[in-house]
C-alpha atoms as a PDB file:
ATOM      1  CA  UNK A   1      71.270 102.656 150.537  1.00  0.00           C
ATOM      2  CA  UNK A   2      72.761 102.571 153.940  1.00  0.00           C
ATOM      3  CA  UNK A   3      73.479 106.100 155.843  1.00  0.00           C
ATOM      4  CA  UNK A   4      77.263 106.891 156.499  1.00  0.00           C
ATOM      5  CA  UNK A   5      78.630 109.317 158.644  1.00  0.00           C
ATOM      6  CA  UNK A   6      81.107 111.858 157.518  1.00  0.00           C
ATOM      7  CA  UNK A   7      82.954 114.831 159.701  1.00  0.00           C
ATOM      8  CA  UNK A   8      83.492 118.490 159.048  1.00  0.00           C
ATOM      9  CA  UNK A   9      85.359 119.918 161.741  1.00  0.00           C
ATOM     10  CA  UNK A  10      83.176 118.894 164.878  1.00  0.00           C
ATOM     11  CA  UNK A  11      80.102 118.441 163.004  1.00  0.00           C
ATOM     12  CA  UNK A  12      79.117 114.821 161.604  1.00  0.00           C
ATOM     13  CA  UNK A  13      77.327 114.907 158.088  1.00  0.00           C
ATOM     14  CA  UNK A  14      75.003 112.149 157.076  1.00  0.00           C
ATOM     15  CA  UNK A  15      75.600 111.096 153.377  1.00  0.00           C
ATOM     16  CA  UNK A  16      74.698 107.638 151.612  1.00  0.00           C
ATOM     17  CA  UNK A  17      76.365 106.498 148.124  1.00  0.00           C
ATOM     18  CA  UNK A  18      74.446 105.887 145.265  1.00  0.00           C
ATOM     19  CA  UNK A  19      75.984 103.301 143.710  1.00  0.00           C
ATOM     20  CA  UNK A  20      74.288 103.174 139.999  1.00  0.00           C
ATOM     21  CA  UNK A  21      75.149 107.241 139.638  1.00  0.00           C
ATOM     22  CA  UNK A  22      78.379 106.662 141.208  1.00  0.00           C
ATOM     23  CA  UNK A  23      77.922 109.500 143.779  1.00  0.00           C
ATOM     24  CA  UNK A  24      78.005 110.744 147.385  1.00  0.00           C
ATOM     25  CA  UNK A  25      74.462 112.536 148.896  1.00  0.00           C
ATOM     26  CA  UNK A  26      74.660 114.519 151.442  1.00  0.00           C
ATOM     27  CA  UNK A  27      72.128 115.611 154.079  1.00  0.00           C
ATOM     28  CA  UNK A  28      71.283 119.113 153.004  1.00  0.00           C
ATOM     29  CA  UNK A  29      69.840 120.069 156.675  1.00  0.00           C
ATOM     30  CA  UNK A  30      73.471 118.935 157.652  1.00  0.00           C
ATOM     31  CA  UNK A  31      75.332 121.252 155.615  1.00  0.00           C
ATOM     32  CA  UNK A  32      73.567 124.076 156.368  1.00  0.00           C
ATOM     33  CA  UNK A  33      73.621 123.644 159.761  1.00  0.00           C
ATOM     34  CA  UNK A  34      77.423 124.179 159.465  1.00  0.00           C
ATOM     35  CA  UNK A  35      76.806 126.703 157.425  1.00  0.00           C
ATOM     36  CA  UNK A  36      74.407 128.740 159.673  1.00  0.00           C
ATOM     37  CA  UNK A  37      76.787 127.333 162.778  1.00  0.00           C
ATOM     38  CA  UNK A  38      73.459 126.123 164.321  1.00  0.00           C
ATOM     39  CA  UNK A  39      73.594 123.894 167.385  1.00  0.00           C
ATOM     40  CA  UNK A  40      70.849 121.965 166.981  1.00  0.00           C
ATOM     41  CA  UNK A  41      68.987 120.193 163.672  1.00  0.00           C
ATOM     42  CA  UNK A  42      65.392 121.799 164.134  1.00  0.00           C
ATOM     43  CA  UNK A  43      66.905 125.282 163.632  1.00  0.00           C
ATOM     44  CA  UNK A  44      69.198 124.303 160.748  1.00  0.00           C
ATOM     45  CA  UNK A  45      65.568 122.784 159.778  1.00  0.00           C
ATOM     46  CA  UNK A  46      63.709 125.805 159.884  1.00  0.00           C
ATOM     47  CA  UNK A  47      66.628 127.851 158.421  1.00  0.00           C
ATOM     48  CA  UNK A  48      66.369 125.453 155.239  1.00  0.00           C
ATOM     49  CA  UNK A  49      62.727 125.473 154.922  1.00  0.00           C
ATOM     50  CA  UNK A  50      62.671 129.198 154.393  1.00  0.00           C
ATOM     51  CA  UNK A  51      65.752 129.592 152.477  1.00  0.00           C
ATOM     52  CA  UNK A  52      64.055 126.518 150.205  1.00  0.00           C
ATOM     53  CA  UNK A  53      60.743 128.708 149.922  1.00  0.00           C
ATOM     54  CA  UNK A  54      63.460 131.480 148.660  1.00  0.00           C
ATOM     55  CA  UNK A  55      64.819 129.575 146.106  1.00  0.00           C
ATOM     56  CA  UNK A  56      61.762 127.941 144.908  1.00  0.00           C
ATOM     57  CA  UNK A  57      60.381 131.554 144.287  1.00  0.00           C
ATOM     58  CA  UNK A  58      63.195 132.573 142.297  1.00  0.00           C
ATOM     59  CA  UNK A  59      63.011 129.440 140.130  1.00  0.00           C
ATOM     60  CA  UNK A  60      66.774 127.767 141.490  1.00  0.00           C
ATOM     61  CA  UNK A  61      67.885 124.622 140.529  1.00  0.00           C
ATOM     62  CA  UNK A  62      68.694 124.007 143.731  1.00  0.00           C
ATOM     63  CA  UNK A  63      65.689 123.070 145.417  1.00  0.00           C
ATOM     64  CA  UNK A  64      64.563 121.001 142.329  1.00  0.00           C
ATOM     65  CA  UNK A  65      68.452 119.213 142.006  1.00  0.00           C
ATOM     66  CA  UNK A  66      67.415 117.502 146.157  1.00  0.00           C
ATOM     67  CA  UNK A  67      66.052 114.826 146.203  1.00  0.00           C
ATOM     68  CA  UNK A  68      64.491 112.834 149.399  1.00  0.00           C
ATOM     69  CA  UNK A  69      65.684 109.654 151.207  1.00  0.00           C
ATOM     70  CA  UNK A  70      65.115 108.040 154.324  1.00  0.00           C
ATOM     71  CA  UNK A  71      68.320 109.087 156.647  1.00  0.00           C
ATOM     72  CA  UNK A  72      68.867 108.277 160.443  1.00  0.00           C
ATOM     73  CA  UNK A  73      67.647 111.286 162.471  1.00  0.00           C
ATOM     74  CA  UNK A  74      68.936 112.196 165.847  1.00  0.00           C
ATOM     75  CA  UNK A  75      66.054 110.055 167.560  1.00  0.00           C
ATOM     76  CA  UNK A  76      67.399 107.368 165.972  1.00  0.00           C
ATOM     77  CA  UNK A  77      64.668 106.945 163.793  1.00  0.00           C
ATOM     78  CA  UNK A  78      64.731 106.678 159.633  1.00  0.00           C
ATOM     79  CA  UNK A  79      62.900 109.928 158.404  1.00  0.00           C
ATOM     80  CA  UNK A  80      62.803 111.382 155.128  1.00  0.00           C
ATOM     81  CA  UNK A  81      65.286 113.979 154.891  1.00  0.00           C
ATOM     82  CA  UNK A  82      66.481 116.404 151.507  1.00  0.00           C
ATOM     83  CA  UNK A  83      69.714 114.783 149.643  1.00  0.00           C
ATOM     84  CA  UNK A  84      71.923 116.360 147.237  1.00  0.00           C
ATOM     85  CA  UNK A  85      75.349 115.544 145.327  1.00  0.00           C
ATOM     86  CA  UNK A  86      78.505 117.609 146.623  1.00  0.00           C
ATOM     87  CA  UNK A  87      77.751 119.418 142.651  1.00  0.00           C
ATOM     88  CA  UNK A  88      74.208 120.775 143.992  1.00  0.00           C
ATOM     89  CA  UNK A  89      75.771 121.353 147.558  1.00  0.00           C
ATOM     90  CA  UNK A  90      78.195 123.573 146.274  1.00  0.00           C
ATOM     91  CA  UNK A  91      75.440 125.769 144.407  1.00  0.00           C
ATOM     92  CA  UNK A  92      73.474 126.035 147.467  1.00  0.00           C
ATOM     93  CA  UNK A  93      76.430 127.133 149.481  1.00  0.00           C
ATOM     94  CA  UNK A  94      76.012 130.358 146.901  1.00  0.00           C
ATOM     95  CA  UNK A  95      72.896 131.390 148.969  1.00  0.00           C
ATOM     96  CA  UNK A  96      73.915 130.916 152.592  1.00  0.00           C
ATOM     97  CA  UNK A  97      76.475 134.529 153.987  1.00  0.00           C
ATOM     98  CA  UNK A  98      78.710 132.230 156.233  1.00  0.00           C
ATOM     99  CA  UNK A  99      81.984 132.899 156.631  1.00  0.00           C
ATOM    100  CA  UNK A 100      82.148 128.624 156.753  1.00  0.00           C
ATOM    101  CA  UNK A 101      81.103 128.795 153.157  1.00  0.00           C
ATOM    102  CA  UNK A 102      84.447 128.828 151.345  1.00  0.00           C
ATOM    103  CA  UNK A 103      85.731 125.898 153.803  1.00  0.00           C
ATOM    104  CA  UNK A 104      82.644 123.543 152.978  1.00  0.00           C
ATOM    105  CA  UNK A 105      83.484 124.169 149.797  1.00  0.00           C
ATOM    106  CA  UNK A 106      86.627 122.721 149.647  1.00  0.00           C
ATOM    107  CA  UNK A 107      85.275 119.919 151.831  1.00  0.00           C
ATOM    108  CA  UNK A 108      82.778 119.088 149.378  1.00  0.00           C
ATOM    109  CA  UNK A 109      85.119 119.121 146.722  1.00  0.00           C
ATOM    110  CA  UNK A 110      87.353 116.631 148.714  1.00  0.00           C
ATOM    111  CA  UNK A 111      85.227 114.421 150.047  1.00  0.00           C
ATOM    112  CA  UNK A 112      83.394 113.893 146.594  1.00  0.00           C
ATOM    113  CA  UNK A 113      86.312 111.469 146.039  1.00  0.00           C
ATOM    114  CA  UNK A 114      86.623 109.315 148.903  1.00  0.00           C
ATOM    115  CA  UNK A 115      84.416 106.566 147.662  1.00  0.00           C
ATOM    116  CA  UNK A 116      86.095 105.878 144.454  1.00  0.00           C
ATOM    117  CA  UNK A 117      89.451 105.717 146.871  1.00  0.00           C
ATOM    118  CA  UNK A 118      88.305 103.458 149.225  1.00  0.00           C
ATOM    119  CA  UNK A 119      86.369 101.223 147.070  1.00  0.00           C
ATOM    120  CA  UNK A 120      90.043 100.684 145.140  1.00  0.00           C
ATOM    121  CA  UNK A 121      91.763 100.333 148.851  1.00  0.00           C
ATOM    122  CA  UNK A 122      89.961  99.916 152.089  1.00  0.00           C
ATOM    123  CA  UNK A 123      92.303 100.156 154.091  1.00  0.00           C
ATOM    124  CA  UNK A 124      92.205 104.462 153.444  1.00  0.00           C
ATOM    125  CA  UNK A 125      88.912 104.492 155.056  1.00  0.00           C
ATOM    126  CA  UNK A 126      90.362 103.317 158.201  1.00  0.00           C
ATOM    127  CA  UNK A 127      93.283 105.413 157.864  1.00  0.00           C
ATOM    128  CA  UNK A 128      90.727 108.192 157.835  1.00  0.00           C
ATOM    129  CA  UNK A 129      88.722 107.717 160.586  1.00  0.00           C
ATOM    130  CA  UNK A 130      91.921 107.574 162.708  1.00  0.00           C
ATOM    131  CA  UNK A 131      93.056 111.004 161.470  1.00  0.00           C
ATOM    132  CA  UNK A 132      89.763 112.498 162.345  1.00  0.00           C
ATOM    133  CA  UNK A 133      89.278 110.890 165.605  1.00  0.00           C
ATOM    134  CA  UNK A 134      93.174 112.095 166.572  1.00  0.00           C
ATOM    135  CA  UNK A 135      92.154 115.440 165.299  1.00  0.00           C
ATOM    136  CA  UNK A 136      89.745 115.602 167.577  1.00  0.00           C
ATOM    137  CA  UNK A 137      92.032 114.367 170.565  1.00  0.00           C
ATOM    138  CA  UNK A 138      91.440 110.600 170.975  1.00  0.00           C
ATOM    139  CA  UNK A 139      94.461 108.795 172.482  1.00  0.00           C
ATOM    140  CA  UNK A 140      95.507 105.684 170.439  1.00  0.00           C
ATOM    141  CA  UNK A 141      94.219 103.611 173.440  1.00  0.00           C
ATOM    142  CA  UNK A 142      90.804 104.952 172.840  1.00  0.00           C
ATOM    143  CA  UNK A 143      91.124 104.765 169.227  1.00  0.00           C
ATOM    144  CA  UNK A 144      92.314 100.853 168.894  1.00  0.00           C
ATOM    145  CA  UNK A 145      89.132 100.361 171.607  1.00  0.00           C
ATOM    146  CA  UNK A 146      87.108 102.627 169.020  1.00  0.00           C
ATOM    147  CA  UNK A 147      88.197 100.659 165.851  1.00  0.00           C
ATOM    148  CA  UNK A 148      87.478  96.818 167.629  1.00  0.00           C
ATOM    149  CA  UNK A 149      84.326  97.905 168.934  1.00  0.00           C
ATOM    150  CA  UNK A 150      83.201  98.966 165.309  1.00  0.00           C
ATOM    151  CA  UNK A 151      84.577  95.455 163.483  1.00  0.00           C
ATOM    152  CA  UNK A 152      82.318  93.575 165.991  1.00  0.00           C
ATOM    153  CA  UNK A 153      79.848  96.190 165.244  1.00  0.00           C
ATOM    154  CA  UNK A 154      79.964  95.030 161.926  1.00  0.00           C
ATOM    155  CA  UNK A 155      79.990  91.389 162.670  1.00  0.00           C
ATOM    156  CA  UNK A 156      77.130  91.388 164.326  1.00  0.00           C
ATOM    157  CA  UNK A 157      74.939  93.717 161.775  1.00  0.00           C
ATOM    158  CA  UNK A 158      76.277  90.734 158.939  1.00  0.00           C
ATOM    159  CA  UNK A 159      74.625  88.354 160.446  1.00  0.00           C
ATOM    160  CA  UNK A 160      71.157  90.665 160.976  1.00  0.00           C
ATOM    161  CA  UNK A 161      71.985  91.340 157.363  1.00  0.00           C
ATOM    162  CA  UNK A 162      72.111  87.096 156.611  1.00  0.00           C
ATOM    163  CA  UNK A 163      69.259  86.269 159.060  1.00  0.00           C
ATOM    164  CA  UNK A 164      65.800  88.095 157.865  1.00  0.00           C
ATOM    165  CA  UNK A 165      66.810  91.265 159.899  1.00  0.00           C
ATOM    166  CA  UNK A 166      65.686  94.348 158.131  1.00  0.00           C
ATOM    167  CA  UNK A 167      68.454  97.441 158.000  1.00  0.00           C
ATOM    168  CA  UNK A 168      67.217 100.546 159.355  1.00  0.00           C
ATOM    169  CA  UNK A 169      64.676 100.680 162.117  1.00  0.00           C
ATOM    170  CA  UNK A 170      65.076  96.616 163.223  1.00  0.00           C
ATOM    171  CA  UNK A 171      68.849  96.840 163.167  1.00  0.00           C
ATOM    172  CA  UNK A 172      67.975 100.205 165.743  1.00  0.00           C
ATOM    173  CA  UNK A 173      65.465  98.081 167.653  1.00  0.00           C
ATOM    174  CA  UNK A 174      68.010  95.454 167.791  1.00  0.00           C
ATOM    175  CA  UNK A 175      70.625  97.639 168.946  1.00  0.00           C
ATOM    176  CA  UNK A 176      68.610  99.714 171.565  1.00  0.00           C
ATOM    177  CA  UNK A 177      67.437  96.167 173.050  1.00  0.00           C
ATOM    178  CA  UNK A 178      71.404  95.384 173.666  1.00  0.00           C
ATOM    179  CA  UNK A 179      71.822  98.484 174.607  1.00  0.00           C
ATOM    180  CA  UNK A 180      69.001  98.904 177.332  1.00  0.00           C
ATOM    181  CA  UNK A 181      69.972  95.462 178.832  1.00  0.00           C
ATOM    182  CA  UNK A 182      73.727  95.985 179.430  1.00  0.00           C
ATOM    183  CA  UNK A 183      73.530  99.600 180.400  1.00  0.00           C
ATOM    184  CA  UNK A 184      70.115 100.308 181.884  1.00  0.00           C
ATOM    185  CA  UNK A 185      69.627 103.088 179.168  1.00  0.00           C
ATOM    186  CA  UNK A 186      68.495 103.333 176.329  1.00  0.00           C
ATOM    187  CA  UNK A 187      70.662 105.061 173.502  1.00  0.00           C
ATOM    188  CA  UNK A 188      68.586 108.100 173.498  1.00  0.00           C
ATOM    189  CA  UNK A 189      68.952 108.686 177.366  1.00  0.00           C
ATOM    190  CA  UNK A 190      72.764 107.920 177.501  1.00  0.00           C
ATOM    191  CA  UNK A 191      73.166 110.842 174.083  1.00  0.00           C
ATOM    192  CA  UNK A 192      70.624 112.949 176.506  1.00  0.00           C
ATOM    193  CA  UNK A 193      73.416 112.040 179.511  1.00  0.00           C
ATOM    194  CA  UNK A 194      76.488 112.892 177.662  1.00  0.00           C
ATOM    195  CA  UNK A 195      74.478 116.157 175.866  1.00  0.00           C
ATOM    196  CA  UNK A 196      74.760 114.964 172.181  1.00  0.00           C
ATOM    197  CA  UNK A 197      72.217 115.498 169.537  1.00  0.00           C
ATOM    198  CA  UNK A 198      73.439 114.673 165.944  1.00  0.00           C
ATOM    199  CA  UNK A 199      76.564 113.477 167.098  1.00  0.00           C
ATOM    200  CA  UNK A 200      77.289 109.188 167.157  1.00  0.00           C
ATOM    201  CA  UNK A 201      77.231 108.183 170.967  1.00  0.00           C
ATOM    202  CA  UNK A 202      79.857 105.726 169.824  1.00  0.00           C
ATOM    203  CA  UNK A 203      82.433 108.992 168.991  1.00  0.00           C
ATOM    204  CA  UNK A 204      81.728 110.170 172.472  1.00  0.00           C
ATOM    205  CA  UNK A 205      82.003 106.792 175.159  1.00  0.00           C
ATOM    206  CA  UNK A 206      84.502 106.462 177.273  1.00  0.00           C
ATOM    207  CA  UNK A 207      87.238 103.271 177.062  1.00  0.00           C
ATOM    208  CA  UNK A 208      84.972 101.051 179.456  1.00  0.00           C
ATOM    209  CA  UNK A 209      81.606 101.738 177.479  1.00  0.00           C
ATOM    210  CA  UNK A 210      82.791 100.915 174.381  1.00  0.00           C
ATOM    211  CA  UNK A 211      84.386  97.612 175.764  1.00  0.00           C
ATOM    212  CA  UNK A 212      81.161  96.868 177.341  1.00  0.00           C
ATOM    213  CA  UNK A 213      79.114  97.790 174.024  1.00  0.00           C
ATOM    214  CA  UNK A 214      81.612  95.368 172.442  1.00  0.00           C
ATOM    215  CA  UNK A 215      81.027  92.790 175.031  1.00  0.00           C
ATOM    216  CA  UNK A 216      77.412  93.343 174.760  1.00  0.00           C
ATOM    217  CA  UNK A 217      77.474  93.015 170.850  1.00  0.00           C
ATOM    218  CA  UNK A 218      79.569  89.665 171.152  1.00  0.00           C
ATOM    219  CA  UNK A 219      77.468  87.987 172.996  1.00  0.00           C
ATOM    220  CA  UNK A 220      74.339  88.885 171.006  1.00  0.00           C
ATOM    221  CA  UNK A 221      76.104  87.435 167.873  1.00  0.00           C
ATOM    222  CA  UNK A 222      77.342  85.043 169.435  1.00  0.00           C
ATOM    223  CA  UNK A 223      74.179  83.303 171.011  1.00  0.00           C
ATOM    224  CA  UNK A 224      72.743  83.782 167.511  1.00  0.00           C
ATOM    225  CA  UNK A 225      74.673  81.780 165.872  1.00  0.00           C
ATOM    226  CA  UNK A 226      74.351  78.931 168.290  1.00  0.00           C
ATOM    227  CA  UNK A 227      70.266  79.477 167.967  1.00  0.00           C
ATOM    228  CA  UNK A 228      70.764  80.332 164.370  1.00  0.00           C
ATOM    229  CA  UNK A 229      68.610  83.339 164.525  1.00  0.00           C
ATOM    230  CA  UNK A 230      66.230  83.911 162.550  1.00  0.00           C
ATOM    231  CA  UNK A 231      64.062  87.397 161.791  1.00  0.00           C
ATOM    232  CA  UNK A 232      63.227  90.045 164.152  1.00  0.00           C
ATOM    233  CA  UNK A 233      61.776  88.066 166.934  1.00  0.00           C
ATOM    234  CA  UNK A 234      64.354  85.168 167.716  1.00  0.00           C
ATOM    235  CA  UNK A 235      67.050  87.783 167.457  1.00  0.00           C
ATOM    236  CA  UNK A 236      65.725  90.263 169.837  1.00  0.00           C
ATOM    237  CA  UNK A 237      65.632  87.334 172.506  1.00  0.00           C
ATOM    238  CA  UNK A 238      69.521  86.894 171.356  1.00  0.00           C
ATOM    239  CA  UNK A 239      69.944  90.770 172.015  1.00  0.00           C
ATOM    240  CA  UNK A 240      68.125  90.802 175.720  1.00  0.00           C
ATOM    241  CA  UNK A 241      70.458  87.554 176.440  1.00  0.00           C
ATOM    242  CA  UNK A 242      73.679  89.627 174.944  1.00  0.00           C
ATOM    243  CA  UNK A 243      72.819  92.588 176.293  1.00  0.00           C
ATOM    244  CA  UNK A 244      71.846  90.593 179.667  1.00  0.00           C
ATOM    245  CA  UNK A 245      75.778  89.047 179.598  1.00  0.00           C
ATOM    246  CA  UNK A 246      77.399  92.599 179.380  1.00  0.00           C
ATOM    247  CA  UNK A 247      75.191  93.776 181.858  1.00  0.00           C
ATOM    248  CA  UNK A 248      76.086  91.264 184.864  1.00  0.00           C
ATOM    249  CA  UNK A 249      80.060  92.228 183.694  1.00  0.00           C
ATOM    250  CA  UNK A 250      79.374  95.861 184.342  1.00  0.00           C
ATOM    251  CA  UNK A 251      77.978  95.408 187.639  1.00  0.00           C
ATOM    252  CA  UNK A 252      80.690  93.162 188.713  1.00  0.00           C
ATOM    253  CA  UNK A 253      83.355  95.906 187.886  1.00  0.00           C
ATOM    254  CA  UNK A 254      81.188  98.170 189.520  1.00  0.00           C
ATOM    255  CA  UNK A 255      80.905  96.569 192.641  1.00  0.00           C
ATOM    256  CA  UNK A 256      84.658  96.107 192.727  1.00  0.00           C
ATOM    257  CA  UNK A 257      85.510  99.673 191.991  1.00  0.00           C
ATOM    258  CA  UNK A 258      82.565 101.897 193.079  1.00  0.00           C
ATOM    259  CA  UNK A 259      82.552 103.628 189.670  1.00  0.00           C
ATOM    260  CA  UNK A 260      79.782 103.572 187.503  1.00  0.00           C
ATOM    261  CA  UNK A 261      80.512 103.050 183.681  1.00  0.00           C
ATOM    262  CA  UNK A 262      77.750 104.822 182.448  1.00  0.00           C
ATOM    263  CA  UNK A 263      79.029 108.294 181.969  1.00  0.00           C
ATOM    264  CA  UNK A 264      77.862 111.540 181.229  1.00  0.00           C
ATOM    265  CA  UNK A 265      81.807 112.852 179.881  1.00  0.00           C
ATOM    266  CA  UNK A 266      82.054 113.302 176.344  1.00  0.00           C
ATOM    267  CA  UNK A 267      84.452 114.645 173.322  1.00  0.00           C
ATOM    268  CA  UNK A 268      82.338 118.176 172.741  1.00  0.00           C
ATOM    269  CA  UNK A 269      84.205 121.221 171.860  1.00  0.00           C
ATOM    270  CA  UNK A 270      84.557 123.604 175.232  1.00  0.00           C
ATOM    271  CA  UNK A 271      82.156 125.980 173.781  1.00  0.00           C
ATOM    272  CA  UNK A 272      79.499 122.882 173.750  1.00  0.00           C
ATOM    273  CA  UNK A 273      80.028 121.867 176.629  1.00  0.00           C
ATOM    274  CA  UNK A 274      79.896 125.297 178.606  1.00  0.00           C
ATOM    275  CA  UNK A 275      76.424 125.535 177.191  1.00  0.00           C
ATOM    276  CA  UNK A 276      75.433 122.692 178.134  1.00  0.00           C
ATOM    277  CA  UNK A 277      76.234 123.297 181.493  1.00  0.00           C
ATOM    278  CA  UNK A 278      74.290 126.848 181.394  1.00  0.00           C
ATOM    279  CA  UNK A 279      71.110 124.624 180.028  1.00  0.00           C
ATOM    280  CA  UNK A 280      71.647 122.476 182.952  1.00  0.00           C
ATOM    281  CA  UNK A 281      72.353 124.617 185.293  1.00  0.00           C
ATOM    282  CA  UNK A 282      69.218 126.634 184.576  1.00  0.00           C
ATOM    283  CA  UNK A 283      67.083 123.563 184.524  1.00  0.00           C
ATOM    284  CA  UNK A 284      68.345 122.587 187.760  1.00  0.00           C
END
């Protein structure tokens, strides 16, 4: 089961779809970490782990309703994380005081359904992602750039998919090989640049970084189908040579305008992003 993203409000939930049960799991650790308004995963962590100890003691059907799956963590890595169904979710909610309870709820109950609607009719997933992304204050320029960037995303991770390339932690090796060659970063230090944790770097690039990710992603598919790529190793030399294309476009552009495309802006809420400031500025 692949991970998929999900938003409430500002905060992006991991769930995956369980396709023999028919129904959406949800990163528990996620949930409560809107719940508990935490900034961070490790304290939404910690929160869990003794609020799990709670209900373990007092014999709810909570704890033993989660189950554990392999989710993409904010390192990027897969790591076992607790799962429940939106049913579960809903129980748990019970135990946390937050005045974000009764709005999850609802949330939970909505969102339970979006599968079943988008397996009948695609097309309402993309319609969507728009809404959220406008919600959140992305121009239709930036959107359109988001939504292009996302089909050749998907393009590419086909042919990975068709070619001997494992999902989960090859398609992130793959993608932080194209990602360190056309932007000198890797995709932990460019979320570390624009002061994201759980949050998809993607949500948060500017217009020219997503057209260069695109670029970058192109080419890598691209040159693997002419080498017909095969497994892990011939397709990370397709990814350096990709990522190597993008790379020589973004420092033409930057020669010509004196602007560098890597950028530390980003979509946080003003509240995030004055704290991230104070962290900086008391680092500094």
């Amino acid at each position: 089961m692949e991970t998929d993203m999900t938003f409430f409000e500002n905060y992006q939930i991991r769930r995956v779809y369980d396709d023999e049960a028919e129904v959406w799991l949800f990163s528990v650790i996620d949930i409560v970490q809107v719940l508990t308004q935490q900034s961070d995963h490790q304290t939404a962590r910690n929160y869990w782990k003794v609020l799990k100890n709670r209900l373990n003691k007092e014999g709810s059907e909570v704890v033993t309703n989660c189950n554990q799956l392999k989710m993409r963590a904010t390192d990027g890595k897969q790591r076992s994380t607790d799962v429940a169904t939106a049913e579960t979710l809903l129980r748990l909610v019970q135990s946390v005081p937050s005045p974000k309870a009764e709005p999850v709820k609802l949330w939970l109950a909505k969102v339970g359904y979006e599968r079943m609607q988008e397996m009948s009719d695609p097309a309402k997933s993309l319609n969507r992602a728009r809404e959220t992304w406008q919600k959140h204050g992305r121009s239709e320029k930036w959107i359109q750039q988001r939504m292009t960037g996302q089909e050749t995303r998907n393009k590419l991770t086909d042919y990975w998919s068709n070619h001997d390339v494992k999902k989960g932690e090859e398609y992130a090796t793959l993608t932080n090989i194209i990602h360190q060659e056309w932007a000198d970063v890797s995709v932990k230090e460019h979320k570390s640049l624009k002061g994201l944790k759980s949050q998809n770097l993607r949500d948060h690039m500017s217009e020219a970084e997503l057209i260069f990710t695109a670029l970058a992603e192109l080419s890598t598919r691209q040159i693997a189908e002419s080498d017909d790529a095969m497994g892990m190793d011939e397709n990370r030399s397709a990814a350096k040579t990709g990522g190597g294309i993008a790379k020589k476009a973004r420092k033409d552009l930057e020669d010509k305008t004196g602007k560098k495309v890597i950028s530390s802006d980003n979509y946080l809420p003003q509240t995030k992003r004055a704290a991230l400031k104070n962290n900086t500025d008391k680092t500094s």
